[in-house]
Each structure stands twice: as structure tokens, then as C-alpha cells.
PDB file of N, CA and C in Angstrom:
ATOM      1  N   UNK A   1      32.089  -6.682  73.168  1.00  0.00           N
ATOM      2  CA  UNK A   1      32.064  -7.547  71.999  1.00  0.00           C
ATOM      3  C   UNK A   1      31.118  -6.953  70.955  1.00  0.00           C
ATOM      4  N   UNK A   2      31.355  -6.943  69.483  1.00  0.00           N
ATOM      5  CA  UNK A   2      30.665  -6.543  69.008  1.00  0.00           C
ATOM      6  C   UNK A   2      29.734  -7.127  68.146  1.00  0.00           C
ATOM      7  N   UNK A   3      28.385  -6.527  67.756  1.00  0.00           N
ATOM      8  CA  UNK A   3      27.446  -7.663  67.265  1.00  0.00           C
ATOM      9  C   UNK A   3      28.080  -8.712  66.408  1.00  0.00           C
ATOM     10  N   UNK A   4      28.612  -8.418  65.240  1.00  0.00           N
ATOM     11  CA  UNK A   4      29.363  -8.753  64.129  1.00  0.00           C
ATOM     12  C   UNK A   4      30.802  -9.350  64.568  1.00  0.00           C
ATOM     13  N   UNK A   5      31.264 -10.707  64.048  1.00  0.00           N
ATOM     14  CA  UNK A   5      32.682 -10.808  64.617  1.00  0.00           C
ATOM     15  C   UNK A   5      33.094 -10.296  63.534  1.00  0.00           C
ATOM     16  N   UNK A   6      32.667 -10.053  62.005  1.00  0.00           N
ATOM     17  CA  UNK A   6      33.014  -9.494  60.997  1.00  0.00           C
ATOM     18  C   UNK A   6      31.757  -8.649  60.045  1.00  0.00           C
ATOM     19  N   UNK A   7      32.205  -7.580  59.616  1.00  0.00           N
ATOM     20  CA  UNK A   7      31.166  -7.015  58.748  1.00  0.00           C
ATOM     21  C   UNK A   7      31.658  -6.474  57.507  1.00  0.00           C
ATOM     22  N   UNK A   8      31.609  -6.768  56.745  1.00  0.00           N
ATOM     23  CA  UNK A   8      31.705  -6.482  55.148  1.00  0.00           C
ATOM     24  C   UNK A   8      30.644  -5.523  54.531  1.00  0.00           C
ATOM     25  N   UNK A   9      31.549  -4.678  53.932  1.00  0.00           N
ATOM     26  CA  UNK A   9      31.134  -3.614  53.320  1.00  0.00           C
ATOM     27  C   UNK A   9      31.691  -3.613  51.626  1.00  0.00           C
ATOM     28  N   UNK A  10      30.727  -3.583  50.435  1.00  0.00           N
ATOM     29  CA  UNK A  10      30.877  -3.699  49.520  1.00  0.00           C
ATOM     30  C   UNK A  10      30.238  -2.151  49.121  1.00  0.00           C
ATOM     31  N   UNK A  11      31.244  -1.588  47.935  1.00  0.00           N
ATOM     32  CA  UNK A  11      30.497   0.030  47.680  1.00  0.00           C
ATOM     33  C   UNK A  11      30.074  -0.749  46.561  1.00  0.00           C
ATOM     34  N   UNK A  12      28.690  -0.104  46.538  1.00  0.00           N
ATOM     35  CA  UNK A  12      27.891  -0.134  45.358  1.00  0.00           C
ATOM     36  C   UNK A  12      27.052   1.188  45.007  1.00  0.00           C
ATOM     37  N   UNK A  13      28.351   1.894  45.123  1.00  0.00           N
ATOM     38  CA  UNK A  13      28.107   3.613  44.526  1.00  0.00           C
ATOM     39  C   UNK A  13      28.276   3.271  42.848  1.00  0.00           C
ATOM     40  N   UNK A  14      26.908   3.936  42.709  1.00  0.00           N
ATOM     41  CA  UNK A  14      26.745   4.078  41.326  1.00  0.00           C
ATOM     42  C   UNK A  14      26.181   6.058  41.327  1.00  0.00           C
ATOM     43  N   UNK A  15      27.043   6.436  40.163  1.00  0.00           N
ATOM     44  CA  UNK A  15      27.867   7.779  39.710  1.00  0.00           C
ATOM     45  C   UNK A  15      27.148   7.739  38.339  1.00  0.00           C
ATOM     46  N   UNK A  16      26.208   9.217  38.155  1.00  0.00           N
ATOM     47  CA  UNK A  16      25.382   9.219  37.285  1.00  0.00           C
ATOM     48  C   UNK A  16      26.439  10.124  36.225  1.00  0.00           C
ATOM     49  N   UNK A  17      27.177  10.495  36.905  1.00  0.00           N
ATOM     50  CA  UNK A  17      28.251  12.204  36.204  1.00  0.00           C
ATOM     51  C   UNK A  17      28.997  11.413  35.757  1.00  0.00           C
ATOM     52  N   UNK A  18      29.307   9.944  35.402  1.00  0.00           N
ATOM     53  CA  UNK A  18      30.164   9.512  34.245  1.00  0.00           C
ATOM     54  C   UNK A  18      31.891   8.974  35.108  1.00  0.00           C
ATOM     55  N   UNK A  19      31.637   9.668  35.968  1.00  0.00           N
ATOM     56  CA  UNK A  19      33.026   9.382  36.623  1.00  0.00           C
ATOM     57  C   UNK A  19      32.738   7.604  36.798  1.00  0.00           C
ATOM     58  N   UNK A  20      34.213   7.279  36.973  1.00  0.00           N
ATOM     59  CA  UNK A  20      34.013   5.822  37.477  1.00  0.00           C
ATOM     60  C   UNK A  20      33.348   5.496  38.965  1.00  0.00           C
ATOM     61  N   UNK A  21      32.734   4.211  39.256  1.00  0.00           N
ATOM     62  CA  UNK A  21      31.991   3.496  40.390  1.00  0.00           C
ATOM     63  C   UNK A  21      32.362   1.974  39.860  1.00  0.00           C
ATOM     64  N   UNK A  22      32.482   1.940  41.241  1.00  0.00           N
ATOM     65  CA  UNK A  22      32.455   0.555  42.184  1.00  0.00           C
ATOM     66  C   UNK A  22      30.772  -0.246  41.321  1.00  0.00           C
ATOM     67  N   UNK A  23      29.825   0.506  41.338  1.00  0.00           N
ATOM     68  CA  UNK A  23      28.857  -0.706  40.847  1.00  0.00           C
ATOM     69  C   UNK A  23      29.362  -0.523  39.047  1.00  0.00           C
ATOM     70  N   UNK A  24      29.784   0.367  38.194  1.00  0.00           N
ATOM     71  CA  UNK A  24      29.992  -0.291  37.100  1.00  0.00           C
ATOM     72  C   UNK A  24      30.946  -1.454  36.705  1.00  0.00           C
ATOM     73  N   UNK A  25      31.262  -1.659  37.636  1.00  0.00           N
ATOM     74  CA  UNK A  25      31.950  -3.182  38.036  1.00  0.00           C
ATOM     75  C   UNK A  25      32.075  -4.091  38.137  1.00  0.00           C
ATOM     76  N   UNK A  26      30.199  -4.480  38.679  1.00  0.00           N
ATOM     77  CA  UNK A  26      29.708  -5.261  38.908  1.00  0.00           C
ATOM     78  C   UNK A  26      29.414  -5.560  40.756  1.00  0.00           C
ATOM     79  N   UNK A  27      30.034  -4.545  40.796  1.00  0.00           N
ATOM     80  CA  UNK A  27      29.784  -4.541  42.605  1.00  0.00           C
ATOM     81  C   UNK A  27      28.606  -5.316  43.382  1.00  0.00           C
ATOM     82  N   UNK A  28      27.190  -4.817  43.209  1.00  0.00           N
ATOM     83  CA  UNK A  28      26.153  -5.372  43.513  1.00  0.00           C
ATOM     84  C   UNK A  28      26.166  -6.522  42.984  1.00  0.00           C
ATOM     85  N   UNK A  29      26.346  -7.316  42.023  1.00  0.00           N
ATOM     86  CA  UNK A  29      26.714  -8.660  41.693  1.00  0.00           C
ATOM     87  C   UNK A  29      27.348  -9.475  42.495  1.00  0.00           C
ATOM     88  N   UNK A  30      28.725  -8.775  42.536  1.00  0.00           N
ATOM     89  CA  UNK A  30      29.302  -9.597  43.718  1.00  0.00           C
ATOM     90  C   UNK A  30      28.860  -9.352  45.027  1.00  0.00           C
ATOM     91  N   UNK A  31      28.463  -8.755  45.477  1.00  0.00           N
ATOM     92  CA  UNK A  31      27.952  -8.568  47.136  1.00  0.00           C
ATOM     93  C   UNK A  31      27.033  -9.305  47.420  1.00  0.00           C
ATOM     94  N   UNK A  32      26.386  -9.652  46.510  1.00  0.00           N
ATOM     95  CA  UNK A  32      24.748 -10.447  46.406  1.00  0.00           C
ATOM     96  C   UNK A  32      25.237 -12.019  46.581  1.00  0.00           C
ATOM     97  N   UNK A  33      26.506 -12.704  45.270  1.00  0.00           N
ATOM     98  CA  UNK A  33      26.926 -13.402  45.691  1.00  0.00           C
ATOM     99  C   UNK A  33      27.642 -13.838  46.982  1.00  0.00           C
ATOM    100  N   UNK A  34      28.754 -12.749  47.818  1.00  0.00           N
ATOM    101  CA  UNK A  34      29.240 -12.592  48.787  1.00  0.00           C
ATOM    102  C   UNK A  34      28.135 -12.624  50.173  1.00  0.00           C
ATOM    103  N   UNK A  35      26.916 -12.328  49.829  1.00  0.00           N
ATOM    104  CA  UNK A  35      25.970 -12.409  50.946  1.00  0.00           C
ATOM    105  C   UNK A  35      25.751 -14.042  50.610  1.00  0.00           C
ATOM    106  N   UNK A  36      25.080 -14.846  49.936  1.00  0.00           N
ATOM    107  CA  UNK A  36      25.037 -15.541  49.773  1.00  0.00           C
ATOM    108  C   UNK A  36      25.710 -16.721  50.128  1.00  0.00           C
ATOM    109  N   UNK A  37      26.643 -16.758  49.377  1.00  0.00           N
ATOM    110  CA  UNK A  37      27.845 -17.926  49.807  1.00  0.00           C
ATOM    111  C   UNK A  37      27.849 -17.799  51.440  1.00  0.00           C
ATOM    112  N   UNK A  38      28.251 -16.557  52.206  1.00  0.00           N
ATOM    113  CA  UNK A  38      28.073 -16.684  53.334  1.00  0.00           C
ATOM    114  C   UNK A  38      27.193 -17.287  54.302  1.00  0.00           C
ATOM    115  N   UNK A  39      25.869 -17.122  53.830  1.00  0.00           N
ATOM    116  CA  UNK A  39      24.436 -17.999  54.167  1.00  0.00           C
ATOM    117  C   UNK A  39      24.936 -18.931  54.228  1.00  0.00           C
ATOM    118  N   UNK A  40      25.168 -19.661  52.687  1.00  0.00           N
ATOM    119  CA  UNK A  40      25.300 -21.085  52.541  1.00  0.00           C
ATOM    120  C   UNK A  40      26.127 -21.461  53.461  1.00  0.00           C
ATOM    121  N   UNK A  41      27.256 -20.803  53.621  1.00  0.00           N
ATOM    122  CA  UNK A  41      28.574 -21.348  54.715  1.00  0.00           C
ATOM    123  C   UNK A  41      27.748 -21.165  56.075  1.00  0.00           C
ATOM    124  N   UNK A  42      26.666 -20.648  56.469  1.00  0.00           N
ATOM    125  CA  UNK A  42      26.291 -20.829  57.898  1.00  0.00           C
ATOM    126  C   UNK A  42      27.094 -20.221  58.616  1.00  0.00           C
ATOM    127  N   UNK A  43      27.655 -18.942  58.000  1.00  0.00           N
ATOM    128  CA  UNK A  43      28.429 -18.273  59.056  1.00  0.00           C
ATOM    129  C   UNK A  43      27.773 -16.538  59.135  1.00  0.00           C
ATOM    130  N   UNK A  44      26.885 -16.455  58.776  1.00  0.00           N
ATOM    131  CA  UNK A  44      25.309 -15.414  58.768  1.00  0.00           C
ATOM    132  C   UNK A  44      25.299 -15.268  60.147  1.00  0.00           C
ATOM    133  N   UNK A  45      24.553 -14.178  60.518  1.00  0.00           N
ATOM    134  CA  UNK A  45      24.076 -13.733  61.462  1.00  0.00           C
ATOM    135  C   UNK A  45      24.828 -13.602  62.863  1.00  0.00           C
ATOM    136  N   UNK A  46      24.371 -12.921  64.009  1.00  0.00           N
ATOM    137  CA  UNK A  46      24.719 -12.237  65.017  1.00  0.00           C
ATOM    138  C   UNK A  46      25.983 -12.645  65.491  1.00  0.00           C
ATOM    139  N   UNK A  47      26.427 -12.431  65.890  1.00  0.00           N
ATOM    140  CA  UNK A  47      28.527 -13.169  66.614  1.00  0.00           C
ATOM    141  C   UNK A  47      29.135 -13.877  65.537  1.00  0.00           C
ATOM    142  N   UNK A  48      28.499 -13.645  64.054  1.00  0.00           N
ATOM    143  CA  UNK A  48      29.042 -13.925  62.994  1.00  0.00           C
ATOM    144  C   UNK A  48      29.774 -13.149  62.103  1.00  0.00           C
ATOM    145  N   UNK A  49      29.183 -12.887  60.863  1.00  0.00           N
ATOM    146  CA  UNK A  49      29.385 -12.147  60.011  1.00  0.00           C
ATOM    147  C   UNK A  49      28.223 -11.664  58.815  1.00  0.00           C
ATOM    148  N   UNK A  50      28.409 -10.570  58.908  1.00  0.00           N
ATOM    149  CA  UNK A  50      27.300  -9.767  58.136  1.00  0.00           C
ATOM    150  C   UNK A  50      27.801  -9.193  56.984  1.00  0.00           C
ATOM    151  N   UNK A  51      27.229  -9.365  55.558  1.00  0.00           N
ATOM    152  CA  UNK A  51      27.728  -8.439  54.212  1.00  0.00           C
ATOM    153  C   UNK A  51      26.883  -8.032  54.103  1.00  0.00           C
ATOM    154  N   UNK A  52      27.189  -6.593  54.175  1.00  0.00           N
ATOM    155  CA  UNK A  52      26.519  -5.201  53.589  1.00  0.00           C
ATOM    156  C   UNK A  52      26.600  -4.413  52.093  1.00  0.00           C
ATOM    157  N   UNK A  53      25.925  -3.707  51.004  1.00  0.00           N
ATOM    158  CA  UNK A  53      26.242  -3.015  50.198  1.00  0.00           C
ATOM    159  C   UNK A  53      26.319  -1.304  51.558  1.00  0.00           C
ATOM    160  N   UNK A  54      27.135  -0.598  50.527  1.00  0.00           N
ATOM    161  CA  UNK A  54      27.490   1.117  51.395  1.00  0.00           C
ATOM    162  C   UNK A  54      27.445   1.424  49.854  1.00  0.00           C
ATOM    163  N   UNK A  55      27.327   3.042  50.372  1.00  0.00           N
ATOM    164  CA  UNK A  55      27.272   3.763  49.351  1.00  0.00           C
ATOM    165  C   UNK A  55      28.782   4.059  49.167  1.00  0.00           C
ATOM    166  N   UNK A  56      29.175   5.580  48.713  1.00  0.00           N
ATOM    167  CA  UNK A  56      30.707   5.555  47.893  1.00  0.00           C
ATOM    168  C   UNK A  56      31.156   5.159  49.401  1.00  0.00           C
ATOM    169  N   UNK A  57      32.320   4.604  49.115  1.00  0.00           N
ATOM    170  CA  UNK A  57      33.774   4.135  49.902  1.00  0.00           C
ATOM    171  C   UNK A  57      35.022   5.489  49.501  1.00  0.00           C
ATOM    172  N   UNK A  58      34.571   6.000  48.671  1.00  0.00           N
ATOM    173  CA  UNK A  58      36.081   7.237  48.341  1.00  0.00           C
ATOM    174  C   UNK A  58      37.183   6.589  47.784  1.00  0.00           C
ATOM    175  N   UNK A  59      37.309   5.132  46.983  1.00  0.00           N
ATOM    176  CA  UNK A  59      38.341   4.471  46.154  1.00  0.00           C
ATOM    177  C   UNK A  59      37.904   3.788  45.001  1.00  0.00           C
ATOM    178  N   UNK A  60      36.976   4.501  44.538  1.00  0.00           N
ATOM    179  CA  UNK A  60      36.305   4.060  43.545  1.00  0.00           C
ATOM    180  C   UNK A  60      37.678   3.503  42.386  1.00  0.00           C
ATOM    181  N   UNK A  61      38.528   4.945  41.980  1.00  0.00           N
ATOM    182  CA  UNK A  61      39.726   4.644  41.311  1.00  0.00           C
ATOM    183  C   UNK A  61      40.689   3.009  41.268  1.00  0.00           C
ATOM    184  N   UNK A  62      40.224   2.464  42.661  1.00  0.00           N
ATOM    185  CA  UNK A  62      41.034   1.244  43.298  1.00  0.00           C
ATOM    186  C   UNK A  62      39.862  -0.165  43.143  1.00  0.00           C
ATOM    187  N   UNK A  63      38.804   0.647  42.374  1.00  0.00           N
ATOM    188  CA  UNK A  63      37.548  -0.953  43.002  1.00  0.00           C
ATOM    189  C   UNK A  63      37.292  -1.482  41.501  1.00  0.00           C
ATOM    190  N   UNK A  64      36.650  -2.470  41.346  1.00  0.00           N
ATOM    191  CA  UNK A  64      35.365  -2.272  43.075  1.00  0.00           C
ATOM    192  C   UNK A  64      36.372  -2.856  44.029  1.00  0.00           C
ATOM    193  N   UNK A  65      35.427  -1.869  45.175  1.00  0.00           N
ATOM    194  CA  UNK A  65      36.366  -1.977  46.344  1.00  0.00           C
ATOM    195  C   UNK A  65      36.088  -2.440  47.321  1.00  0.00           C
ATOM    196  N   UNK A  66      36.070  -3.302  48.511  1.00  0.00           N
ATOM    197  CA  UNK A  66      34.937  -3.591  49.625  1.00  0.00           C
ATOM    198  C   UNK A  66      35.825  -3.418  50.755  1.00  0.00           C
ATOM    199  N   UNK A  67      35.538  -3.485  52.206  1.00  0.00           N
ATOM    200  CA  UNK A  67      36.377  -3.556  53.119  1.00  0.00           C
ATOM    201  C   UNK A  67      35.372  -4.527  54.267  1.00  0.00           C
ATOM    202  N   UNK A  68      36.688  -5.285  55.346  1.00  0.00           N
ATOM    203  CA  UNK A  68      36.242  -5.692  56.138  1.00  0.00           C
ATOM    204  C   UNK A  68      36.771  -5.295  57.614  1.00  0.00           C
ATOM    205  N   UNK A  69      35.613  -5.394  58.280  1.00  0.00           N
ATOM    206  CA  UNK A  69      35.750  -4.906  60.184  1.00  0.00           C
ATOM    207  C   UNK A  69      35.697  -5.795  60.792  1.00  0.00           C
ATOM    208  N   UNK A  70      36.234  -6.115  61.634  1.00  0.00           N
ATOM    209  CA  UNK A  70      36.838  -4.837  62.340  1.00  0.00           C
ATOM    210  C   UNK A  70      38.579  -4.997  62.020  1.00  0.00           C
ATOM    211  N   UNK A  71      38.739  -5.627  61.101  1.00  0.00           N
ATOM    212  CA  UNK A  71      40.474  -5.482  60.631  1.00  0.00           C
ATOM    213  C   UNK A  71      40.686  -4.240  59.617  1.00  0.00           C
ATOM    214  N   UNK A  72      39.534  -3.506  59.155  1.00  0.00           N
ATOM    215  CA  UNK A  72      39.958  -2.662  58.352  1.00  0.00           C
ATOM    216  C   UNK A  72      40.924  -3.008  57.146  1.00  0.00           C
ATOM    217  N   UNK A  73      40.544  -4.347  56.319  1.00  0.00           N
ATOM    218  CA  UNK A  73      41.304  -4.267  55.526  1.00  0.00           C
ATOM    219  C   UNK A  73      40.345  -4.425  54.674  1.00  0.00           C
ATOM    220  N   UNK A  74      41.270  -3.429  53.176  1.00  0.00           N
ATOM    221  CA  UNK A  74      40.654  -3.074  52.067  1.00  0.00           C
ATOM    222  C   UNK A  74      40.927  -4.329  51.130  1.00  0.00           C
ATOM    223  N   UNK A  75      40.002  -4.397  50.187  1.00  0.00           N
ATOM    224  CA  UNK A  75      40.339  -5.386  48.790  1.00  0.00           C
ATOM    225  C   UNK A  75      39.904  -4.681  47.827  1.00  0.00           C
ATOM    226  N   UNK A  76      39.976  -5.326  46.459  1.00  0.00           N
ATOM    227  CA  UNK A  76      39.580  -5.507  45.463  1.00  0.00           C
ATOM    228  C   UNK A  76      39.318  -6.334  44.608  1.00  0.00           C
ATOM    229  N   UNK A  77      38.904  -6.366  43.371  1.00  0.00           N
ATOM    230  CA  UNK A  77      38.440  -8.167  43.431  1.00  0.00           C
ATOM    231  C   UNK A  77      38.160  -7.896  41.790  1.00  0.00           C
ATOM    232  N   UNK A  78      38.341  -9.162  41.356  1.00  0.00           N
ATOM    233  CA  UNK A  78      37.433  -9.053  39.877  1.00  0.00           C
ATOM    234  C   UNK A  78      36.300 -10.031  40.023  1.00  0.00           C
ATOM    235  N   UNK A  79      36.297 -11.550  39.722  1.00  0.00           N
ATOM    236  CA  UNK A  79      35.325 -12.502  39.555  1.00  0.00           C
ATOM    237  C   UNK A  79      35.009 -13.100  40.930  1.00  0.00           C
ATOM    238  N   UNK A  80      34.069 -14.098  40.452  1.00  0.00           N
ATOM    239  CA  UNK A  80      33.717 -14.871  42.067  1.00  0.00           C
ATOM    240  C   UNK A  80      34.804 -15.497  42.094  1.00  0.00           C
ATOM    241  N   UNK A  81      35.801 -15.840  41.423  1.00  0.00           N
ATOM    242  CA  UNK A  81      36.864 -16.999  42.367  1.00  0.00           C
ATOM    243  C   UNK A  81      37.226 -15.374  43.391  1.00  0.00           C
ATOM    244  N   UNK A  82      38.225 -14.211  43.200  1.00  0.00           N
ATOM    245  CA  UNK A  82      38.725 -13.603  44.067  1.00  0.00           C
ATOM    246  C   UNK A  82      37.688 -13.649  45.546  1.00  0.00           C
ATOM    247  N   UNK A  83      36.182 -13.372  45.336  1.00  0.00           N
ATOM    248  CA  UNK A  83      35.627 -13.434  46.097  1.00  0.00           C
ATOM    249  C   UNK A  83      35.484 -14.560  47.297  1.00  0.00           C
ATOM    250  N   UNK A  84      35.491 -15.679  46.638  1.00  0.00           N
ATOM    251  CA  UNK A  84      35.754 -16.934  47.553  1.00  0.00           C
ATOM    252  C   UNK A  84      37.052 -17.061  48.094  1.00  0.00           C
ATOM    253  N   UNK A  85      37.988 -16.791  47.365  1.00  0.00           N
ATOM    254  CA  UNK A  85      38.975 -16.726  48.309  1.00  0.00           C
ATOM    255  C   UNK A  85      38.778 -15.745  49.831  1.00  0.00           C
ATOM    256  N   UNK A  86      38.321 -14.614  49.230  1.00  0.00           N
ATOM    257  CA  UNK A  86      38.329 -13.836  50.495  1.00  0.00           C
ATOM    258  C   UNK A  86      37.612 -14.412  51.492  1.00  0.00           C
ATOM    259  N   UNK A  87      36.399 -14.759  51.074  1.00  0.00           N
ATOM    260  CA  UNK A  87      35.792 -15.763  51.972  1.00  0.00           C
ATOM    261  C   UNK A  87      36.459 -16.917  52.495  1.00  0.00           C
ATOM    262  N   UNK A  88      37.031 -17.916  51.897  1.00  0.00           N
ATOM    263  CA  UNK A  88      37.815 -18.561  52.137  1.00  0.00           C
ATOM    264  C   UNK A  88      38.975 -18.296  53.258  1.00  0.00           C
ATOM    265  N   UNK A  89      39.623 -17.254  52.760  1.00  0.00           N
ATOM    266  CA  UNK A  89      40.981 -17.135  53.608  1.00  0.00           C
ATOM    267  C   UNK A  89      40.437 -16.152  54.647  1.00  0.00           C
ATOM    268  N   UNK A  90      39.940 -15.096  54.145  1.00  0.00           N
ATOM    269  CA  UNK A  90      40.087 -14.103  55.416  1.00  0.00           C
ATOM    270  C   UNK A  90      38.669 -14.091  56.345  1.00  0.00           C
ATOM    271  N   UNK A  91      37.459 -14.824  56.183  1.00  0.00           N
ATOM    272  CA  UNK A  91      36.601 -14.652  56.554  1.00  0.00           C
ATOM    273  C   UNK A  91      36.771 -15.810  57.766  1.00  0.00           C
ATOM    274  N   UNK A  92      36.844 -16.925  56.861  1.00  0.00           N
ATOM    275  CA  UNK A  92      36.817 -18.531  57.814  1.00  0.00           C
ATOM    276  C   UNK A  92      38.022 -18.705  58.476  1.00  0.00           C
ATOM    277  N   UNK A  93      39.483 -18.146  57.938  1.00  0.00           N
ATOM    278  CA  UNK A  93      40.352 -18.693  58.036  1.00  0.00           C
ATOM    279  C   UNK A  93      41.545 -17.299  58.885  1.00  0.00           C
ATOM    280  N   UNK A  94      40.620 -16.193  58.792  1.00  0.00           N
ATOM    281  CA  UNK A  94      41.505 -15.120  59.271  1.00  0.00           C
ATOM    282  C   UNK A  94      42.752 -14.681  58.425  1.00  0.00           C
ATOM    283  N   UNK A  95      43.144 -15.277  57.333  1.00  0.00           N
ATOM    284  CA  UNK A  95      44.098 -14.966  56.902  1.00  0.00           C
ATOM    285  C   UNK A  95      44.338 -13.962  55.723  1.00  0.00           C
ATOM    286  N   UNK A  96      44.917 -12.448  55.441  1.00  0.00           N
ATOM    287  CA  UNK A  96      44.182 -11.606  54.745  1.00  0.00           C
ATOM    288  C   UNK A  96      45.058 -12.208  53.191  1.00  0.00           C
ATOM    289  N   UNK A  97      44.379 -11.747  52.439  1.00  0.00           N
ATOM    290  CA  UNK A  97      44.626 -12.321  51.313  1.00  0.00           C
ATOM    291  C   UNK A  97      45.634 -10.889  50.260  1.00  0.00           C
ATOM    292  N   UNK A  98      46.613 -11.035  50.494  1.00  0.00           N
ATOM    293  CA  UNK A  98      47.825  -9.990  50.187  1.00  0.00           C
ATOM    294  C   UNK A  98      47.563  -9.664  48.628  1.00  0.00           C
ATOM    295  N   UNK A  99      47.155 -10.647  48.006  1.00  0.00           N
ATOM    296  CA  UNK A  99      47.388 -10.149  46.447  1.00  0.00           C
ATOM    297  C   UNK A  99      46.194  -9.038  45.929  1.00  0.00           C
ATOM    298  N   UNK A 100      45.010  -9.435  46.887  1.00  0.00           N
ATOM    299  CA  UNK A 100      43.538  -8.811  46.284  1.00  0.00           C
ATOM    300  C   UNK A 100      43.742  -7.389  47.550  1.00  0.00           C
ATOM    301  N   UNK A 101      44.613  -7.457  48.233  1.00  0.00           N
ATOM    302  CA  UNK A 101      44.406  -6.631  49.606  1.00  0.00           C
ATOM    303  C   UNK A 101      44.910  -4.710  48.823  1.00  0.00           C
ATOM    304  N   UNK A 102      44.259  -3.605  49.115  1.00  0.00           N
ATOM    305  CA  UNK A 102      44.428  -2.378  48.423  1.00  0.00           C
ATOM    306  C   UNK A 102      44.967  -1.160  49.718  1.00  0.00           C
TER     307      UNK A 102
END
């Protein structure tokens, strides 16, 4: 079993050479919220779920981009509603969310 029943990974690669990133996005914004809300939901910590910032993810072109484990599925997202949904559907509810899914 693994520590995490879920772990979220948000890139918050920020790219000094001008190319596009995941944090000119707002990435760290949302992850901060995404850690958060999770707290609040009481679904934090060990046999739970953990949100992480990572450095590049390699889809910067596709983000911001985040992924979750152990389903390995990718998203993308613009505002906090997309974010709550994910929380919503795929975190609490298992169900992956097809429209934001990359």
C-alpha cells in the first residue's frame, strides 16, 4: 500500500530563457489553492492525499499542467472552478474529469 492513496503533482517550472512554463500560468497559485482546499476537505495527510509543486513536467506546451498518482492522469486547468472540480470529481469521487484530462 502506498503512503499516499493519491499524490498530486503540480509543475511549477518557471523558465528564465523566455520559453513558455507552467508557473507563468499561474501554477503556484493554483497548487497553493489545491493544497489548501484539500486541508479544508480533511482529506490531507498519510493514506490520504498529498499536493505537491515538481519542477518541469515536459508539457509545459499543454499546461499548466499537473498530474495525479497513482492513476497517472494528466490535466490542465485554467481557474479555481476547473480545480475544484478535479478535486471534486477525481480526488473524492474517483471520477476523472474528461474535459480538463491532457
Amino acid at each position: 500500500m502506498s503512503y499516499y492513496a493519491r499524490h498530486v503533482f503540480f509543475c511549477c517550472n518557471q523558465r528564465d530563457n523566455g520559453e513558455q512554463c507552467c508557473n507563468d500560468r499561474g501554477s503556484q497559485k493554483m497548487r497553493d489553492y489545491a493544497k489548501d482546499r484539500v486541508k479544508q476537505l480533511k482529506l490531507s495527510g498519510p493514506g490520504k492525499v498529498r499536493v505537491n509543486q515538481s519542477g518541469c513536467l515536459d508539457r509545459c506546451k499543454e499546461g499548466p499542467v499537473m498530474v495525479i498518482y497513482p492513476e497517472a492522469v494528466w490535466y490542465t486547468y485554467v481557474d479555481r472552478d476547473d480545480i475544484d472540480e478535479i478535486i471534486d470529481e477525481h480526488i473524492v469521487h474517483g471520477r476523472i474529469v474528461s474535459r480538463l484530462r491532457i
